[in-house]
C-alpha atoms as a PDB file:
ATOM      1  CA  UNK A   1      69.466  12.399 -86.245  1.00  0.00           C
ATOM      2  CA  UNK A   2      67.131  13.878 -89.254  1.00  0.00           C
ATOM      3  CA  UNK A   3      67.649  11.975 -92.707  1.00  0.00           C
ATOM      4  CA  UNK A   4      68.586  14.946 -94.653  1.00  0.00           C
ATOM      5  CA  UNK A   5      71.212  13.365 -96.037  1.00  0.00           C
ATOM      6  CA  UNK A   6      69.288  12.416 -99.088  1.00  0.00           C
ATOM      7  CA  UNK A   7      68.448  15.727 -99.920  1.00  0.00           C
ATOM      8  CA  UNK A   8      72.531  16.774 -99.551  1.00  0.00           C
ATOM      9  CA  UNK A   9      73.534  15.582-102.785  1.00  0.00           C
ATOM     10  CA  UNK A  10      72.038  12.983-106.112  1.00  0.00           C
ATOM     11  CA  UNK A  11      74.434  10.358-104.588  1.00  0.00           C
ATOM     12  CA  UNK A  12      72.152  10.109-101.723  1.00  0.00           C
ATOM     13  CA  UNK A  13      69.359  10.858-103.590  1.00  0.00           C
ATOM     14  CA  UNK A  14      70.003   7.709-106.118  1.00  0.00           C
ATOM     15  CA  UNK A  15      70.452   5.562-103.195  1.00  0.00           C
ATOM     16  CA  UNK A  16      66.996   4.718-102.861  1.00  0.00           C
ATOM     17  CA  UNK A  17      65.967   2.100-105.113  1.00  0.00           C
ATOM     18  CA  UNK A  18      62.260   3.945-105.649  1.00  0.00           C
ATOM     19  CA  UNK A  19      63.665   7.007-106.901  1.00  0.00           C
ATOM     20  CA  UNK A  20      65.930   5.367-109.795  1.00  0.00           C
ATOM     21  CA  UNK A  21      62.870   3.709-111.023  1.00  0.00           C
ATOM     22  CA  UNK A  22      61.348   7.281-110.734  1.00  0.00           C
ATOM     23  CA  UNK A  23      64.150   8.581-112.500  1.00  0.00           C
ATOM     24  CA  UNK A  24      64.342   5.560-115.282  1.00  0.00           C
ATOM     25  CA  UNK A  25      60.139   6.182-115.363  1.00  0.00           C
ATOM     26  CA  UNK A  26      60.781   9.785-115.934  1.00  0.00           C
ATOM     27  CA  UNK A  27      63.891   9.852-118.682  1.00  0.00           C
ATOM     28  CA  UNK A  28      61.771   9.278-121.712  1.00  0.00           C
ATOM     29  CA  UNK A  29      59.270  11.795-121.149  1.00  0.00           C
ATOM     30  CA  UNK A  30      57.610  14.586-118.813  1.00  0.00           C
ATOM     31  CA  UNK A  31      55.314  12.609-116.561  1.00  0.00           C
ATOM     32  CA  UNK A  32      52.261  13.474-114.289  1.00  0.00           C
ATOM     33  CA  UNK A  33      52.476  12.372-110.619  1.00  0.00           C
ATOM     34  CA  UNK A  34      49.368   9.890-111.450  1.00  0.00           C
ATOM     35  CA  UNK A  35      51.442   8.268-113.929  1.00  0.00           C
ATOM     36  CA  UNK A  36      54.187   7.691-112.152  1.00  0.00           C
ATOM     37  CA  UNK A  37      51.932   5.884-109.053  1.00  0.00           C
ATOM     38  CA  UNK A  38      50.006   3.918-111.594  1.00  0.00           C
ATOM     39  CA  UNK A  39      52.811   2.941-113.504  1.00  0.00           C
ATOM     40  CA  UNK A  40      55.074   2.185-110.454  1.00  0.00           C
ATOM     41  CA  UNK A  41      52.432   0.635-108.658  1.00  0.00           C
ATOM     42  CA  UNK A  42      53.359   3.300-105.156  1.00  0.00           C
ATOM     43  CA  UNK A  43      51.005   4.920-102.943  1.00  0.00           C
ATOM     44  CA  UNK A  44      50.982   8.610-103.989  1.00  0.00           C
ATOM     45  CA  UNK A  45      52.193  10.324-100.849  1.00  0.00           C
ATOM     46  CA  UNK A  46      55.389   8.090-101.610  1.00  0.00           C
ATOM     47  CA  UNK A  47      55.922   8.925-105.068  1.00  0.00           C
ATOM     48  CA  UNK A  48      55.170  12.721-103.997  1.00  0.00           C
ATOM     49  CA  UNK A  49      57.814  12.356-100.816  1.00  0.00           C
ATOM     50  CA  UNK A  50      60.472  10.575-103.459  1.00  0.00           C
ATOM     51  CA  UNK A  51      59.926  13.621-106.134  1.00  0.00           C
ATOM     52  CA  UNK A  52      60.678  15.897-103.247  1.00  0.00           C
ATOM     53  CA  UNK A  53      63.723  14.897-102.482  1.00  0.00           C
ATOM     54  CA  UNK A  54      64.663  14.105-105.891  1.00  0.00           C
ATOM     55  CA  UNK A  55      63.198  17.985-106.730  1.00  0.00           C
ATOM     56  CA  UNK A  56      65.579  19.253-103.758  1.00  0.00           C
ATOM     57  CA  UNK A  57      68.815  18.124-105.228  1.00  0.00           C
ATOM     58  CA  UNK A  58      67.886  18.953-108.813  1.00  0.00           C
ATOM     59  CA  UNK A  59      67.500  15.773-110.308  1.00  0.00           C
ATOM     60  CA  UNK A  60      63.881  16.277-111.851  1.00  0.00           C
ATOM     61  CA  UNK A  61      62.334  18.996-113.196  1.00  0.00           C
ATOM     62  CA  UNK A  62      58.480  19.972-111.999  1.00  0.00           C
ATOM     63  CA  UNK A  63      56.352  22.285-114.290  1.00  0.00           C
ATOM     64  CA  UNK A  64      52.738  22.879-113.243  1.00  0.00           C
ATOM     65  CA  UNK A  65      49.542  22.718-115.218  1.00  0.00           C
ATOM     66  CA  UNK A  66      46.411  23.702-113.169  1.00  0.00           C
ATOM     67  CA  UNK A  67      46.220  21.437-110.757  1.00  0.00           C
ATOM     68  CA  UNK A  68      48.806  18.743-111.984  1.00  0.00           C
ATOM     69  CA  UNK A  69      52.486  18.559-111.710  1.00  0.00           C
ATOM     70  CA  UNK A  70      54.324  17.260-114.390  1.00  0.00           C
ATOM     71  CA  UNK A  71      58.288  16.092-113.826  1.00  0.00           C
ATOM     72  CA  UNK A  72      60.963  14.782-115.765  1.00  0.00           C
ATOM     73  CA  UNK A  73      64.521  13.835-115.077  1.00  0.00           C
ATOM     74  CA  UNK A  74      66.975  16.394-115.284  1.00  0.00           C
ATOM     75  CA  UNK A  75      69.933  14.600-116.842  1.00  0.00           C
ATOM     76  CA  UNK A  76      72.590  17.566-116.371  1.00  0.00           C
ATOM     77  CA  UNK A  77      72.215  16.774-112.926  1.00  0.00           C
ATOM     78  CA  UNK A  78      73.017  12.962-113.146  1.00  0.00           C
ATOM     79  CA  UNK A  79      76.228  13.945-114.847  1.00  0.00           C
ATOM     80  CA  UNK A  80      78.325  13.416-111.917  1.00  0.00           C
ATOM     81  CA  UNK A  81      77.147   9.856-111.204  1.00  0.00           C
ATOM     82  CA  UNK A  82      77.534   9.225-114.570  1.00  0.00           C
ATOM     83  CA  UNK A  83      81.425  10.556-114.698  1.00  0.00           C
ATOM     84  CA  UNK A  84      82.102   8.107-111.161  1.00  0.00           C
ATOM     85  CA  UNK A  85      80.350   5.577-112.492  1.00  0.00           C
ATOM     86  CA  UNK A  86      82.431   5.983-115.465  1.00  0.00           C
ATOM     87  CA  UNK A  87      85.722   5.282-113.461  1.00  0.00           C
ATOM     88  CA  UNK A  88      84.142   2.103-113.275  1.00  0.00           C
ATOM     89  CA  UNK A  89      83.143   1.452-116.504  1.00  0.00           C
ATOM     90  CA  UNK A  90      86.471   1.555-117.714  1.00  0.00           C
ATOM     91  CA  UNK A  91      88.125  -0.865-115.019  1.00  0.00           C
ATOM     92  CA  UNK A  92      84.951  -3.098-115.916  1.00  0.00           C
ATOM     93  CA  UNK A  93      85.795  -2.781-119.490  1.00  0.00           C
ATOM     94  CA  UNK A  94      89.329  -3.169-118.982  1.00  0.00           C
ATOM     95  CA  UNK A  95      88.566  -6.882-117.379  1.00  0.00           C
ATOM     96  CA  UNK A  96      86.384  -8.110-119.395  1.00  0.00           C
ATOM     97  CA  UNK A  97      88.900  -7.604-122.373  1.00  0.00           C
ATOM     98  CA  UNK A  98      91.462  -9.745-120.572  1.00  0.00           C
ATOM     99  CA  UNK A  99      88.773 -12.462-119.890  1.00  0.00           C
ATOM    100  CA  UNK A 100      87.910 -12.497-123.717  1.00  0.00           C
ATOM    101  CA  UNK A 101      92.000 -12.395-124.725  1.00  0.00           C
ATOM    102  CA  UNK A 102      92.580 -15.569-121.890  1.00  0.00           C
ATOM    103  CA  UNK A 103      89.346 -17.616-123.592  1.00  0.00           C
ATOM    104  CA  UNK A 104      90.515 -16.853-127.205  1.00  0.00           C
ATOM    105  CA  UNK A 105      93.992 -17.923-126.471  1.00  0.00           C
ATOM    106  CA  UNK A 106      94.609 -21.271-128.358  1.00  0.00           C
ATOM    107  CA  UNK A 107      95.393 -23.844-125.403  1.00  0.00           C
ATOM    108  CA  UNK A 108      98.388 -25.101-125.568  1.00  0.00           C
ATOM    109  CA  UNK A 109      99.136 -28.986-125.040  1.00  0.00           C
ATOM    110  CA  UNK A 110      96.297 -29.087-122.506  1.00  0.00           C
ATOM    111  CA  UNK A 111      94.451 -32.926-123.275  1.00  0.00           C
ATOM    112  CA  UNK A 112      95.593 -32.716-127.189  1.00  0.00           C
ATOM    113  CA  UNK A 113      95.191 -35.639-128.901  1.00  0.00           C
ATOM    114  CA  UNK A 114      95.721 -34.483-132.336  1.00  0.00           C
END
């Protein structure tokens, strides 16, 4: 079976631990392919094969100058991991409110000597 499913949506795409530090690399600023191997420390054909697929389901942007590419992360297109993730976010949020209320609760007649 071909592994296309990376290139069928940014939920595969993400998946791969090499692209989100592609992605992370590339959300501050518009990056060359050079930069991104030297600062990544990858062998350029697999930075170049990662920015494909992340290219093919929108989540960079590529922009050409001469002979050098230049990418960036298109956030638009992380929205919807950001919305599912957010489902999460709140249940995580939601728990670690209860932990704080149970550890700020004055304990009651546990070992008082007062």
């Amino acid at each position: 079976m071909p592994r296309s499913t990376a290139a069928a949506d940014v939920f595969n795409a993400v998946a791969e631990p090499r692209r989100r530090d592609i992605l992370v690399y590339l959300a501050s600023q518009e990056r060359a392919v050079g930069d991104i191997v030297a600062a990544l420390e990858l062998a350029q054909p697999s930075v170049s094969k990662h920015l494909k697929v992340l290219r093919d389901v929108g989540l960079v942007h590529v922009r050409r100058d001469g002979r050098q590419m230049f990418y960036r992360t298109n956030v638009e297109a992380i929205r919807p991991i950001q919305e599912w993730a957010g489902i999460f976010e709140r249940f995580w949020g939601h728990q670690l409110s209860r932990v704080k209320e149970r550890a700020e609760r004055p304990s009651s007649g546990k070992g008082g000597n007062a």
